[in-house]
Protein backbone atom coordinates (compact mmCIF):
# COMPACT_ATOMS: atom_id res chain seq x y z
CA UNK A 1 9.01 -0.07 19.95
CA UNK A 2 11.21 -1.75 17.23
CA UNK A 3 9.96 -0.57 14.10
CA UNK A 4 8.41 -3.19 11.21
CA UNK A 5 10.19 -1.76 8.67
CA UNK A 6 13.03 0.97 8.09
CA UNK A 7 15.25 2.40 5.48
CA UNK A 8 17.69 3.94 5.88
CA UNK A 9 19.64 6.65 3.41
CA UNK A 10 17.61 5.12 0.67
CA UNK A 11 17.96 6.18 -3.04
CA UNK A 12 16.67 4.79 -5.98
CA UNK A 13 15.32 5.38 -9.15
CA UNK A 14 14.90 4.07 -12.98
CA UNK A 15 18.08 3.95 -14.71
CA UNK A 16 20.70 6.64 -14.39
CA UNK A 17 17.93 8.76 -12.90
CA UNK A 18 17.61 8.69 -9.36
CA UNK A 19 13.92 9.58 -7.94
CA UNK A 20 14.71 9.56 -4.52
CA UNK A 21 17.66 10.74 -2.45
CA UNK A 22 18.51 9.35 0.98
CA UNK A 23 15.07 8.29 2.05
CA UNK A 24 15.08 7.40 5.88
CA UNK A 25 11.34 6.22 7.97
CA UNK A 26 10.23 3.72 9.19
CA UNK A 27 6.93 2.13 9.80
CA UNK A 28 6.23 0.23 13.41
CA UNK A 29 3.72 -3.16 13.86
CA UNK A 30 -0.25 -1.83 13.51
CA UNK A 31 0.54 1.81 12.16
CA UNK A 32 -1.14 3.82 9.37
CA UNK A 33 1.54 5.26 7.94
CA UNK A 34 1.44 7.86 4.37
CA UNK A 35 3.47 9.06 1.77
CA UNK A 36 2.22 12.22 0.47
CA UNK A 37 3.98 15.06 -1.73
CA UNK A 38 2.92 16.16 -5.17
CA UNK A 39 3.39 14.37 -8.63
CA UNK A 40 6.80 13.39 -8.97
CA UNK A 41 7.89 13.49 -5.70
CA UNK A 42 9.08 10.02 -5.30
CA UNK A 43 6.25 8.42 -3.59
CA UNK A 44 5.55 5.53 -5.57
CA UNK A 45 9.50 4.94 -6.43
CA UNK A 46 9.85 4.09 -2.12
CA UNK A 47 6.87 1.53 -2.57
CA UNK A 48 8.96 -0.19 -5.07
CA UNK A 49 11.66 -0.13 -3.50
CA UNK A 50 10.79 -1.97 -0.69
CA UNK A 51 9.29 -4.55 -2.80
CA UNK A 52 12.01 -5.06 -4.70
CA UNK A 53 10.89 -3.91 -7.77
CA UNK A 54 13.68 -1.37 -8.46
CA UNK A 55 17.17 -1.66 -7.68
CA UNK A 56 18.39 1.01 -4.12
CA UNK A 57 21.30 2.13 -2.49
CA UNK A 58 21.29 2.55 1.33
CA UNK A 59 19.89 0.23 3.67
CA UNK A 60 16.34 -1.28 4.34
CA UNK A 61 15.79 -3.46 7.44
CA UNK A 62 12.22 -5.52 7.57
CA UNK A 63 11.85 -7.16 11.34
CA UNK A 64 15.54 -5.56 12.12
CA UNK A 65 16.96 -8.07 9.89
CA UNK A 66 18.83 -5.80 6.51
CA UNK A 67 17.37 -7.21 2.95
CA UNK A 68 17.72 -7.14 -0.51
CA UNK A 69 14.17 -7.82 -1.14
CA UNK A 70 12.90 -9.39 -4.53
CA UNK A 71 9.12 -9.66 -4.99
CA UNK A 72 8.66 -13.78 -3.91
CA UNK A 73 10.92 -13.54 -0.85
CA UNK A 74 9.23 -10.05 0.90
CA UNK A 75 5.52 -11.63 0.33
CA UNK A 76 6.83 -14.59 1.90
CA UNK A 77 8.22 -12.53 4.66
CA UNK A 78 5.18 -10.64 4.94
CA UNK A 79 4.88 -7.66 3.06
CA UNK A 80 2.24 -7.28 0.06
CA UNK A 81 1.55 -4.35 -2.74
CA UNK A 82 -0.99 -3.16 -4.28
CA UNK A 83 -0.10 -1.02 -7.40
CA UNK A 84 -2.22 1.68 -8.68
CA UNK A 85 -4.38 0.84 -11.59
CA UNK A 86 -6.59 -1.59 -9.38
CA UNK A 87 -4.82 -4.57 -11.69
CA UNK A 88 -7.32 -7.84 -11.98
CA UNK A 89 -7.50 -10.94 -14.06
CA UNK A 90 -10.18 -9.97 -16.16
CA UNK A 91 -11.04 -13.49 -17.59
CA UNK A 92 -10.95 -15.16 -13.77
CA UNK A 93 -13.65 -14.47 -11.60
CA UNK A 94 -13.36 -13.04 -8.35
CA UNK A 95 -12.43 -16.07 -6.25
CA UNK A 96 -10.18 -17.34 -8.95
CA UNK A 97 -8.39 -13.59 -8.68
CA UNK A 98 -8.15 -14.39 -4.84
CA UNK A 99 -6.73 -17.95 -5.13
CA UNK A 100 -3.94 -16.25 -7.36
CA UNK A 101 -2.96 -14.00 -4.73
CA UNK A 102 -1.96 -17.24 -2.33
CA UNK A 103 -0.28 -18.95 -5.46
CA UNK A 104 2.70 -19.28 -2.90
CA UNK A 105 0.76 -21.25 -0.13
CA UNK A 106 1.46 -24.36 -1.78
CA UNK A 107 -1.84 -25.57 -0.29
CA UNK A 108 -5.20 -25.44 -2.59
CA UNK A 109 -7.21 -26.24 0.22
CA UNK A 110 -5.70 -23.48 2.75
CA UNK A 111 -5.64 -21.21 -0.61
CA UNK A 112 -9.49 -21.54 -1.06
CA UNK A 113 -9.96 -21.11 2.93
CA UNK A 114 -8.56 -18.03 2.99
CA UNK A 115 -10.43 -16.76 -0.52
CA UNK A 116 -13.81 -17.59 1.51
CA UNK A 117 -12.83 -15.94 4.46
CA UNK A 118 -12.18 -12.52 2.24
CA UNK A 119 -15.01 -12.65 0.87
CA UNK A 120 -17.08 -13.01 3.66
CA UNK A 121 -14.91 -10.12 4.84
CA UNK A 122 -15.55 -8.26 1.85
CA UNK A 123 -19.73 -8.73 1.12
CA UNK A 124 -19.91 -6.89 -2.05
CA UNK A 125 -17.12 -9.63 -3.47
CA UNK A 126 -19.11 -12.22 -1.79
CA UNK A 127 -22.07 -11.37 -3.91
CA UNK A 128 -19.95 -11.19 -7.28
CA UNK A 129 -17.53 -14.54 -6.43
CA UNK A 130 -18.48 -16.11 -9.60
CA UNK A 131 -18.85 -13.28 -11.99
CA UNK A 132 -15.42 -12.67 -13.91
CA UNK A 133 -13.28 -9.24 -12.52
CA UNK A 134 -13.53 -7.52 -15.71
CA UNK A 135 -17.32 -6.95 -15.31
CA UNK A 136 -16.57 -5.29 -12.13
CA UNK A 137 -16.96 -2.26 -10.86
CA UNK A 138 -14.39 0.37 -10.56
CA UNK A 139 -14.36 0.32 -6.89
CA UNK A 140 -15.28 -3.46 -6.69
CA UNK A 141 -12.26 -3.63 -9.17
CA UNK A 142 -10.05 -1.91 -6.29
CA UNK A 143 -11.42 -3.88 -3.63
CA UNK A 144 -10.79 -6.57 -4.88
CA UNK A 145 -7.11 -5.80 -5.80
CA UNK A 146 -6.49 -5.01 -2.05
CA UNK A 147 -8.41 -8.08 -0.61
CA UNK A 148 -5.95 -10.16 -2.96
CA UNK A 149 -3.00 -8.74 -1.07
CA UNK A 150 -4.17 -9.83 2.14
CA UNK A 151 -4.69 -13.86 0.63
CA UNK A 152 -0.89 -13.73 2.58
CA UNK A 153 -2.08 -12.38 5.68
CA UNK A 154 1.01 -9.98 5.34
CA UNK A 155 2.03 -7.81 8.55
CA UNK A 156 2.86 -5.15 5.90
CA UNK A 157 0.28 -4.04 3.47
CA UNK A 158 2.07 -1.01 0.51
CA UNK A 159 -1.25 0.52 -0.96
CA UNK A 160 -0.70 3.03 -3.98
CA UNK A 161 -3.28 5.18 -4.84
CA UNK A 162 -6.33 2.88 -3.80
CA UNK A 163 -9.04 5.49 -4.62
CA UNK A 164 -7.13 7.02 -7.63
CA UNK A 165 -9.99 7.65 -10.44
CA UNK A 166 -12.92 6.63 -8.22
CA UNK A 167 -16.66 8.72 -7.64
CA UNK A 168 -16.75 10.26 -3.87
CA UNK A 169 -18.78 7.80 -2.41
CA UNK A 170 -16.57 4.85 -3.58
CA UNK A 171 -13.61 6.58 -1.97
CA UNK A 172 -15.28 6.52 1.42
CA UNK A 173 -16.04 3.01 1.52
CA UNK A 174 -12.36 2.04 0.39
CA UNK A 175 -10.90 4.01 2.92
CA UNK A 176 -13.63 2.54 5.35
CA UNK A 177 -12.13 -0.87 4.24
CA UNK A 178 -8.37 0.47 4.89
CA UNK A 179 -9.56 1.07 8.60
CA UNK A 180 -11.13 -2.03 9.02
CA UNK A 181 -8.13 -4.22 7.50
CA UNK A 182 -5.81 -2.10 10.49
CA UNK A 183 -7.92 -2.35 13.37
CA UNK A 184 -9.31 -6.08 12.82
CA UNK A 185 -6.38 -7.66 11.33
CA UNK A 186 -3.68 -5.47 12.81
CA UNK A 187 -1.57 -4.97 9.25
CA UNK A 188 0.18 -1.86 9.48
CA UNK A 189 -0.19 0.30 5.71
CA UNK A 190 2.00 2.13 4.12
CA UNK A 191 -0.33 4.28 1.71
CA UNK A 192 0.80 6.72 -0.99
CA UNK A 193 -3.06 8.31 -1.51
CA UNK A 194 -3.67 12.16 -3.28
CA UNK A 195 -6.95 12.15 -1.48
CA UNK A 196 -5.84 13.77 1.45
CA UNK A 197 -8.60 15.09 2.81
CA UNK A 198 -9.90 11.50 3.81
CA UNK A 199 -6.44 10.14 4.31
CA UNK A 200 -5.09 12.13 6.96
CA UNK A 201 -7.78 11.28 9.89
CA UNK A 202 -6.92 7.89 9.56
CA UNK A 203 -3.04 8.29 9.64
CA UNK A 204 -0.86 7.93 12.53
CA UNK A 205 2.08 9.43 10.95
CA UNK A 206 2.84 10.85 7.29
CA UNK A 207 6.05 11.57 5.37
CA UNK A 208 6.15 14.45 3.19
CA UNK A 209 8.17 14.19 0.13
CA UNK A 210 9.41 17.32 -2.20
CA UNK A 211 11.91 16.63 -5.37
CA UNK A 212 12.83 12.81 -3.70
CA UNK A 213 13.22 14.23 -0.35
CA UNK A 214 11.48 14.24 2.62
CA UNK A 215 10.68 17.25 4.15
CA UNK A 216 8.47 16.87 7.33
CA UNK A 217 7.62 14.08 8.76
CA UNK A 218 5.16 14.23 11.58
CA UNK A 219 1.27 13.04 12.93
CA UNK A 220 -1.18 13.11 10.74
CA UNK A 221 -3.37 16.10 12.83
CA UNK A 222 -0.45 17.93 13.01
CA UNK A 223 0.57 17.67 9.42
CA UNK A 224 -3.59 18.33 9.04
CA UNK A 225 -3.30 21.64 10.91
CA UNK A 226 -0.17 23.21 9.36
CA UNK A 227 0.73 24.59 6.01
CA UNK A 228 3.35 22.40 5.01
CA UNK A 229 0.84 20.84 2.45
CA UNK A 230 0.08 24.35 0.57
CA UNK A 231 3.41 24.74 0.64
CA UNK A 232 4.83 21.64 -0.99
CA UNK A 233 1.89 21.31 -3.57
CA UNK A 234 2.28 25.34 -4.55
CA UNK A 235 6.46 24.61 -4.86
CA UNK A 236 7.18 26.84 -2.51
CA UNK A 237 9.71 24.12 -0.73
């Protein structure tokens, strides 16, 4: 299988100081794939990376073709990102926050089609279309956020932190959703997530980062049933 995406030797960072250091994975058509590692470690630096929001060395290949992504030209080519922080238009309601995300359609009537079909995908923003995102929920907040990433229908969805700050029961039902989004539309994820204890059953493979490094990089039950975890998040690697 040709992978979706791949880097290769990738390093990056903010300024003179690089986060990362000669990052190589890959992520193939339909996986679940997660970035995990302790505060720090570099997770959220890759995600921006490949979307172009920080400058890299190395090599990154979408579709086997090598880019230098910028933000516009990887959503056109099928890639979206969801930051942490569940970021919505607080004075827009909820469809309004979904027509933004297919700003690039070019096509108001295709734009609105696909905001209807999210919702409809999405009941509990069904129910609150017309009521403005800041009156939202924490997890509708979130939910929201990711259902704007797919107005794009991307093959590539970059999720960071989804369920970062939310009550137990939210957290199920957003990582619920992430199933649902890879088994009925077939979007493969790329997921930096600190709840690992949910994350992990869902994950076909995970990359485990220490100090910008990976360090293991294996299935999620076998990354489940070892210590590498412990060992990372205790320092001991």
């Amino acid at each position: 299988m040709k992978p979706l995406l791949e880097l290769k030797n990738i390093s990056a960072g903010y300024g003179e100081q690089k986060i990362i250091h000669d990052i190589s994975l890959f992520i193939n058509g339909g996986e679940i794939v997660a970035l995990m590692g302790p505060n720090g470690a570099g997770k959220s630096t890759i995600l921006k990376a490949i979307f172009g929001l920080i400058s890299h060395t190395g090599a990154l290949f979408y579709q086997e073709e090598k880019i230098i992504p910028t933000p516009s030209q990887i959503v056109k080519m099928g890639v979206a990102f969801v930051p942490q922080g569940r970021r919505v238009f607080n004075n827009l309601t909820v469809e309004e926050n979904l027509e933004i995300g297919g700003f690039s359609l070019n096509d108001e009537e295709e734009c609105r089609r696909r905001a209807k079909h999210l919702m409809h995908l999405f009941p509990a923003l069904h129910a609150k279309k017309d009521a403005y995102a800041g009156t939202l929920s924490g997890g509708q907040q979130q939910l929201l956020s990711i259902a704007r990433g797919l107005m794009m229908q991307p093959k590539l969805l970059l999720l960071d932190e989804p369920t970062l700050g939310l009550s137990p029961k939210v957290v199920k039902e957003i990582f619920q959703t992430i199933k649902d989004i890879n088994k009925n539309q077939k979007t493969a994820i790329l997921i930096v997530e600190h709840n690992l204890h949910s994350l992990l059953p869902i994950t076909d493979r995970a990359y485990v980062l220490a100090h910008g490094k990976i360090v293991v990089s294996d299935t999620g039950p076998n990354i489940a049933k070892s210590d590498i975890l412990e060992r990372v998040f205790m320092g001991k690697i």
